[in-house]
Protein backbone atom coordinates (compact mmCIF):
# COMPACT_ATOMS: atom_id res chain seq x y z
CA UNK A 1 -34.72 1.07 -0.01
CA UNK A 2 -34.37 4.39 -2.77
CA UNK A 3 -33.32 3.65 -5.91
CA UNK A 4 -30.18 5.73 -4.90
CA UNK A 5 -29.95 3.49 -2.04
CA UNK A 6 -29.98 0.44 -3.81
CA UNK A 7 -27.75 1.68 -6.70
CA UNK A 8 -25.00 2.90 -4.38
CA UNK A 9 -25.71 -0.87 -2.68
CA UNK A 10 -25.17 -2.41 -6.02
CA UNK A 11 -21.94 -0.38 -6.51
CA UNK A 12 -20.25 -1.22 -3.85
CA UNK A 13 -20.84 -4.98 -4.10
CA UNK A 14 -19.57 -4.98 -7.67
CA UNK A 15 -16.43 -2.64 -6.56
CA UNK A 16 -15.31 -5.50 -3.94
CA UNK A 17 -14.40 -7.83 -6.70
CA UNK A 18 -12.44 -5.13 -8.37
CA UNK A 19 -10.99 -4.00 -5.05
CA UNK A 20 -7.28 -4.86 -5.94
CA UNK A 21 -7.39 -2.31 -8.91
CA UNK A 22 -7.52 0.33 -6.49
CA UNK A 23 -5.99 -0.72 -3.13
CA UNK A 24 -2.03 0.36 -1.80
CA UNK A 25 -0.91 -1.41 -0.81
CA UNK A 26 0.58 -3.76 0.41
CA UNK A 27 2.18 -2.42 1.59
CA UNK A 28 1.26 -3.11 1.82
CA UNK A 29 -0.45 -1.49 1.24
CA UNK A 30 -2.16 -1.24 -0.64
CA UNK A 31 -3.55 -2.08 -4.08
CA UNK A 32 -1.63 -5.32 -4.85
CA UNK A 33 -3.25 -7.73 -7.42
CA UNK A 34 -2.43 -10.98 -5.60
CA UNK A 35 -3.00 -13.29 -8.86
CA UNK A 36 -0.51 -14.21 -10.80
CA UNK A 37 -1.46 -15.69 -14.50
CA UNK A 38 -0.02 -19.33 -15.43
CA UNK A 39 2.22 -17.39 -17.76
CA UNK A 40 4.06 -15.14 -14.87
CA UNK A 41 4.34 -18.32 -12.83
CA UNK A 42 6.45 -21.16 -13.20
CA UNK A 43 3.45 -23.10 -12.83
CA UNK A 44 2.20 -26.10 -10.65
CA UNK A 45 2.02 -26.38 -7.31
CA UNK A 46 5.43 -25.08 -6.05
CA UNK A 47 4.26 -21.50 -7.44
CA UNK A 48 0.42 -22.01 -6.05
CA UNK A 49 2.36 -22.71 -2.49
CA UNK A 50 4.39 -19.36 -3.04
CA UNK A 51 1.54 -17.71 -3.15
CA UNK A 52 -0.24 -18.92 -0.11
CA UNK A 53 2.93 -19.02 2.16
CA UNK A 54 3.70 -15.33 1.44
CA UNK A 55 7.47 -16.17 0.31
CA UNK A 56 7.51 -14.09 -2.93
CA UNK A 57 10.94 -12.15 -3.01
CA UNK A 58 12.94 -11.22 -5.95
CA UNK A 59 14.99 -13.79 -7.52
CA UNK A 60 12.01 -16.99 -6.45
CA UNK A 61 9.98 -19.25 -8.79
CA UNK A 62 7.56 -16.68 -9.13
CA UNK A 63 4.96 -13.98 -10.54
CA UNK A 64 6.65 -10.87 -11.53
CA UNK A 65 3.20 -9.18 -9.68
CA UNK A 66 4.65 -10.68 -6.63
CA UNK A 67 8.52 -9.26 -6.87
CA UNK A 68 6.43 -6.01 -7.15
CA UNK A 69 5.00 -6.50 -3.66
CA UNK A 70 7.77 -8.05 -2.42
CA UNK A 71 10.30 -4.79 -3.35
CA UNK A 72 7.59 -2.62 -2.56
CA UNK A 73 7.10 -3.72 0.99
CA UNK A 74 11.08 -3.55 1.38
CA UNK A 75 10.53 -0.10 -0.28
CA UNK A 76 8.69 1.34 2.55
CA UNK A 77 10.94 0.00 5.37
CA UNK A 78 12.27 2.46 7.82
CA UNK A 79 15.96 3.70 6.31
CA UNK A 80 14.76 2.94 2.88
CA UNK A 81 15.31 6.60 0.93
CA UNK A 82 11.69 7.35 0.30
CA UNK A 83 13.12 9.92 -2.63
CA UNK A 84 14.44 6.95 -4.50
CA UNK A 85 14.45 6.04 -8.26
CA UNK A 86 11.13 4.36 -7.52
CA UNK A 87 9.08 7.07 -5.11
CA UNK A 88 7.34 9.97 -5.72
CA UNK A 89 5.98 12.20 -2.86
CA UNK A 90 3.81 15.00 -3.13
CA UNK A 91 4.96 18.20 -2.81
CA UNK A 92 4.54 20.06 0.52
CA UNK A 93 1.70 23.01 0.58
CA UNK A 94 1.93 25.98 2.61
CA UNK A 95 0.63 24.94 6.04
CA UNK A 96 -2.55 27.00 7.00
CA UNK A 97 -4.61 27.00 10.39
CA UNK A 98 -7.50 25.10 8.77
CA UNK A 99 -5.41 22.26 6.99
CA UNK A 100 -3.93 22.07 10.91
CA UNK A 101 -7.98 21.57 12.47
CA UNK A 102 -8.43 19.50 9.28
CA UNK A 103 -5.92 17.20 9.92
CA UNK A 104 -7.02 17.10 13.81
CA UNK A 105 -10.19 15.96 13.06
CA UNK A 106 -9.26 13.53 10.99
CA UNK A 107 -6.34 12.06 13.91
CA UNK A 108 -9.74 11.87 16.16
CA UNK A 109 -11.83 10.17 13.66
CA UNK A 110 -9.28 7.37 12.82
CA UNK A 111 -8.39 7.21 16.56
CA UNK A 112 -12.16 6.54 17.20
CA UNK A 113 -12.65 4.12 14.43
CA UNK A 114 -9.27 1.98 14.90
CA UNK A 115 -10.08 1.48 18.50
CA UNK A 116 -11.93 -1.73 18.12
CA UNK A 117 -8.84 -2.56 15.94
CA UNK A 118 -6.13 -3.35 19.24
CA UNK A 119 -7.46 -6.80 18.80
CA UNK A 120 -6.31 -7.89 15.61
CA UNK A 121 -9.02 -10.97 15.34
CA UNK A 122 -11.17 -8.03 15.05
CA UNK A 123 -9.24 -6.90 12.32
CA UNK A 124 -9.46 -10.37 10.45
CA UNK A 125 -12.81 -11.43 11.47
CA UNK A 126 -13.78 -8.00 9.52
CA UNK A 127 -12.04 -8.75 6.56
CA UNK A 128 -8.85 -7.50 6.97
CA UNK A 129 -6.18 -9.53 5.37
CA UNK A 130 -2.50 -9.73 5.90
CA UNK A 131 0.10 -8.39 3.42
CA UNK A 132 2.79 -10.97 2.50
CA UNK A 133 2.73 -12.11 6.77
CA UNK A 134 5.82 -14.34 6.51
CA UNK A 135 8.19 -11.34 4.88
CA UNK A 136 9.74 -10.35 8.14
CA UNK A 137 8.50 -6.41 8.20
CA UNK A 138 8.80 -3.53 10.98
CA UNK A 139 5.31 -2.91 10.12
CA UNK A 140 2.25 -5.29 8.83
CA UNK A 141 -0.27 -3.91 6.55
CA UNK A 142 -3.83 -5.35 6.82
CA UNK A 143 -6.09 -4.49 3.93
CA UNK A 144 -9.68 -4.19 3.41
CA UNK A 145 -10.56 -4.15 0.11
CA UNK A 146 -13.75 -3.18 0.32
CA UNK A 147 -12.78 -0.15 2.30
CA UNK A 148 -9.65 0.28 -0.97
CA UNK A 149 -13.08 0.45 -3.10
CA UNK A 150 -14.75 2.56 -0.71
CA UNK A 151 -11.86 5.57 -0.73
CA UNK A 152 -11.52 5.67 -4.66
CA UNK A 153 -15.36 6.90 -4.05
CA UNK A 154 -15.67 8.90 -0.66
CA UNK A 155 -13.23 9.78 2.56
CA UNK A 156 -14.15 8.44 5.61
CA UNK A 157 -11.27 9.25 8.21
CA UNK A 158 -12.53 6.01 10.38
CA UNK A 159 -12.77 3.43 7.52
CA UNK A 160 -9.12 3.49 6.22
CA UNK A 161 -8.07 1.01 3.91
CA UNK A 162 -4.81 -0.89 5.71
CA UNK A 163 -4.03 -1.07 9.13
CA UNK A 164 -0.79 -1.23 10.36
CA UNK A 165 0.44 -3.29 13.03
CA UNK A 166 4.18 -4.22 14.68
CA UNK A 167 4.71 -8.00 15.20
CA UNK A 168 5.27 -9.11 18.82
CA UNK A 169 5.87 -12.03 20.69
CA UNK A 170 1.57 -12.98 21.33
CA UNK A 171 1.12 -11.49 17.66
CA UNK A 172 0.31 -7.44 16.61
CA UNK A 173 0.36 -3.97 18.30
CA UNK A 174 -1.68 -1.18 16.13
CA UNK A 175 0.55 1.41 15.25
CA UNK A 176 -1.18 2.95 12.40
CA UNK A 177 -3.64 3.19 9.42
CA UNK A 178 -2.86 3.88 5.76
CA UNK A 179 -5.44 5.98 3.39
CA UNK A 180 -5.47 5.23 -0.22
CA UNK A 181 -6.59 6.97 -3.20
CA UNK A 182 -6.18 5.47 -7.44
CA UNK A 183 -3.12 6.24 -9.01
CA UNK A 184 -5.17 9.07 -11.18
CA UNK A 185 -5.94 11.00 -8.89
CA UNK A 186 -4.52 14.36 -9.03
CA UNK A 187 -2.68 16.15 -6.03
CA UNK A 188 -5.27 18.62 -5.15
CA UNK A 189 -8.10 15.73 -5.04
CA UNK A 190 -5.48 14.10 -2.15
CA UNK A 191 -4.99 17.43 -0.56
CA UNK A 192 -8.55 17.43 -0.15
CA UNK A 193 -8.60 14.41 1.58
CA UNK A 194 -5.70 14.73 3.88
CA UNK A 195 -3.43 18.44 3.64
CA UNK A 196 -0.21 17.99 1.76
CA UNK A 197 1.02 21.06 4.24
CA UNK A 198 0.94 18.18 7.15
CA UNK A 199 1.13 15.15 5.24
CA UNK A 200 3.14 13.67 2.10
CA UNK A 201 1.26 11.14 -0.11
CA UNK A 202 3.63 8.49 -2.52
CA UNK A 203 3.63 6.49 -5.13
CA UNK A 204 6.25 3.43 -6.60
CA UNK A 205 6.94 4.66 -9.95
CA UNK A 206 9.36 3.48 -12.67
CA UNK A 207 9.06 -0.17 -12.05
CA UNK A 208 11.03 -2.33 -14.81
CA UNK A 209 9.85 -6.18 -14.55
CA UNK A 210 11.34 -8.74 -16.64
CA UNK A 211 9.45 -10.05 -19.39
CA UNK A 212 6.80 -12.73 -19.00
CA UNK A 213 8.29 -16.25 -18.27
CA UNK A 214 11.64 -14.86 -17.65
CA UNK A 215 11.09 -13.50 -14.14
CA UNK A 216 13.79 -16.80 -12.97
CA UNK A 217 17.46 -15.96 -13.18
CA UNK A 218 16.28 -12.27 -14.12
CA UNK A 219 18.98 -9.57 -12.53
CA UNK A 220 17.21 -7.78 -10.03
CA UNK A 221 19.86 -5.39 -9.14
CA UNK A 222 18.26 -3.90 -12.62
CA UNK A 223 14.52 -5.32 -12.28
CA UNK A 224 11.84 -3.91 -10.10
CA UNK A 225 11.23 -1.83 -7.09
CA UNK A 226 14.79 -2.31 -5.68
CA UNK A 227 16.71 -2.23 -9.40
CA UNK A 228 18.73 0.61 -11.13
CA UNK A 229 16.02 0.94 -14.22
CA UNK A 230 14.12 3.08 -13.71
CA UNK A 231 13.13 4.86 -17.43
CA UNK A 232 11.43 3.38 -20.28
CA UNK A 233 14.36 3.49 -22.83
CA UNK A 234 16.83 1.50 -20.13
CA UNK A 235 14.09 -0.94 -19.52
CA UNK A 236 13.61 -1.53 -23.17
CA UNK A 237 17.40 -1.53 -23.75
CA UNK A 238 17.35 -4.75 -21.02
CA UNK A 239 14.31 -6.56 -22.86
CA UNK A 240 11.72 -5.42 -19.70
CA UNK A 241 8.10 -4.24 -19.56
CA UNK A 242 7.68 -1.21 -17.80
CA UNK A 243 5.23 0.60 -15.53
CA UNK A 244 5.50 4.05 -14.91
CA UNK A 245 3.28 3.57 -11.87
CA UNK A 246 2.36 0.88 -9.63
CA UNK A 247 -0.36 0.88 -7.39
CA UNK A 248 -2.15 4.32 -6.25
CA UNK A 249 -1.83 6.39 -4.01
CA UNK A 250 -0.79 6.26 0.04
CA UNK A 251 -0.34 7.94 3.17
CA UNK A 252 -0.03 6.58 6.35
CA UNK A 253 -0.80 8.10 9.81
CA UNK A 254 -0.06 6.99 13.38
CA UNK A 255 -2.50 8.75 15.44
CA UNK A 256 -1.35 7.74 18.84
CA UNK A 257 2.11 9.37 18.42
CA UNK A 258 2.08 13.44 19.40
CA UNK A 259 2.48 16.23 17.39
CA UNK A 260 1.13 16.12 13.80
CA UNK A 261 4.75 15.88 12.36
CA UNK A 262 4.82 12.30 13.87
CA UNK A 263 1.53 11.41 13.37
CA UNK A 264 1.74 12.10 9.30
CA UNK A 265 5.09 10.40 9.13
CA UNK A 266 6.13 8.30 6.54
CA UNK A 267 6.92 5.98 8.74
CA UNK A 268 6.37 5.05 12.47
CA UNK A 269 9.44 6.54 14.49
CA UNK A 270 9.36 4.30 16.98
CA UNK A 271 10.24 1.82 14.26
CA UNK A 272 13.82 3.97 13.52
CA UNK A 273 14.42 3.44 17.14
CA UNK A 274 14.26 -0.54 16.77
């Protein structure tokens, strides 16, 4: 093995333990840190079973990491105004005849790579894991966090880093993938990746979160990705910490619908339909 070989090996290892830095998403996606300290928690066992059990919605004996993922996943629900106090999308680009071949070959690529994918053991047998599985959601993100890693570095269109999949009544249909990129990147490093003319990336943004140990009884019509604080001088004013950005980067494609319009869709459509 070359040295650059073995260094690139050597990278990538090390990047799977800091995979949550970088992923989307849970809803997802994407980039959730699924610890929560002792401090965030109410401690013992009842918060260790939260975890596990996936119940972690705003208001619970909980981490204020997991009200994050908990809004943020309600966040990206169908009907949920993407242009809210809490989402930023890129701005659209002039749409050109390459970005439109670009984006093409990247539909066929994920198409080709996902395939396997229809049978979700697949999915988990290759180390995709399920975001939050018992929050009832019109679409499941499973998240490899190596592959999270892997797209802060380089773009493969086949190796995304969540899949997404509907529930049904024997367990998941693949609907979709979701890219990812860290929250610095810049927009014309993601319009590199996938064209902003055909596709919008997001971010959360402007996430207030109570203050450590005070996440029970804390108002979240105000806190976190569903409350009405959404600057840094209201969330000081109301004794919060907060984030101007959580998580990085996402887009998600469905690459079985037709026409590109559908396929780069924030959402599924079928899902508006349900």
């Amino acid at each position: 093995m070359s040295v650059r070989s073995t260094s690139l090996h050597i990278a990538t290892k090390a990047g799977i333990g800091l995979g949550a830095l970088f992923l989307v998403g849970v809803l997802l996606a994407a980039m959730p840190a699924h610890k929560a300290t002792a401090e965030q928690s109410s401690g013992g066992q009842e918060s260790q079973s939260t975890k596990q059990d996936g119940k972690s919605m705003p208001g619970m004996d909980m981490g204020e990491e997991h009200n994050a993922e908990a809004g943020a996943v309600h966040e990206m629900t169908p009907g949920h105004d993407a242009h809210s106090l809490h989402m930023y999308m890129t701005s659209p680009r002039p749409r050109t005849a390459e970005d439109v071949q670009r984006a093409n070959e990247i539909v066929e690529k994920l198409r080709a790579g996902m395939e396997k994918y229809k049978d979700y053991h697949v999915a988990l047998d290759e180390g995709f894991e399920i975001f939050m599985p018992n929050i009832p959601q019109p679409e499941y993100h499973f998240t490899n966090y190596k592959n999270g890693f892997l797209e802060s570095l380089t773009f493969d269109p086949s190796r995304p880093t969540s899949l997404l999949y509907k529930k049904t009544a024997s367990g998941y249909e693949l609907v979709g993938a979701m890219y990812t990129m860290p929250k610095r990147a810049s927009e014309d490093q993601l319009n590199a990746r996938v064209p902003l003319s055909i596709a919008s990336w997001h971010l959360h943004t402007n996430l207030c979160l109570p203050r450590l140990g005070q996440a029970r009884g804390a108002d979240y019509t105000k806190f976190g990705l569903q409350g009405s604080i959404a600057t840094q001088d209201a969330c000081d004013a109301a004794g919060g910490r907060f984030m101007p950005v959580v998580f990085g980067w996402m887009v998600h494609v469905y690459p079985y619908e037709d026409g590109l319009d559908k396929i780069f869709a924030m959402h599924n459509h079928m899902n508006h339909m349900d």
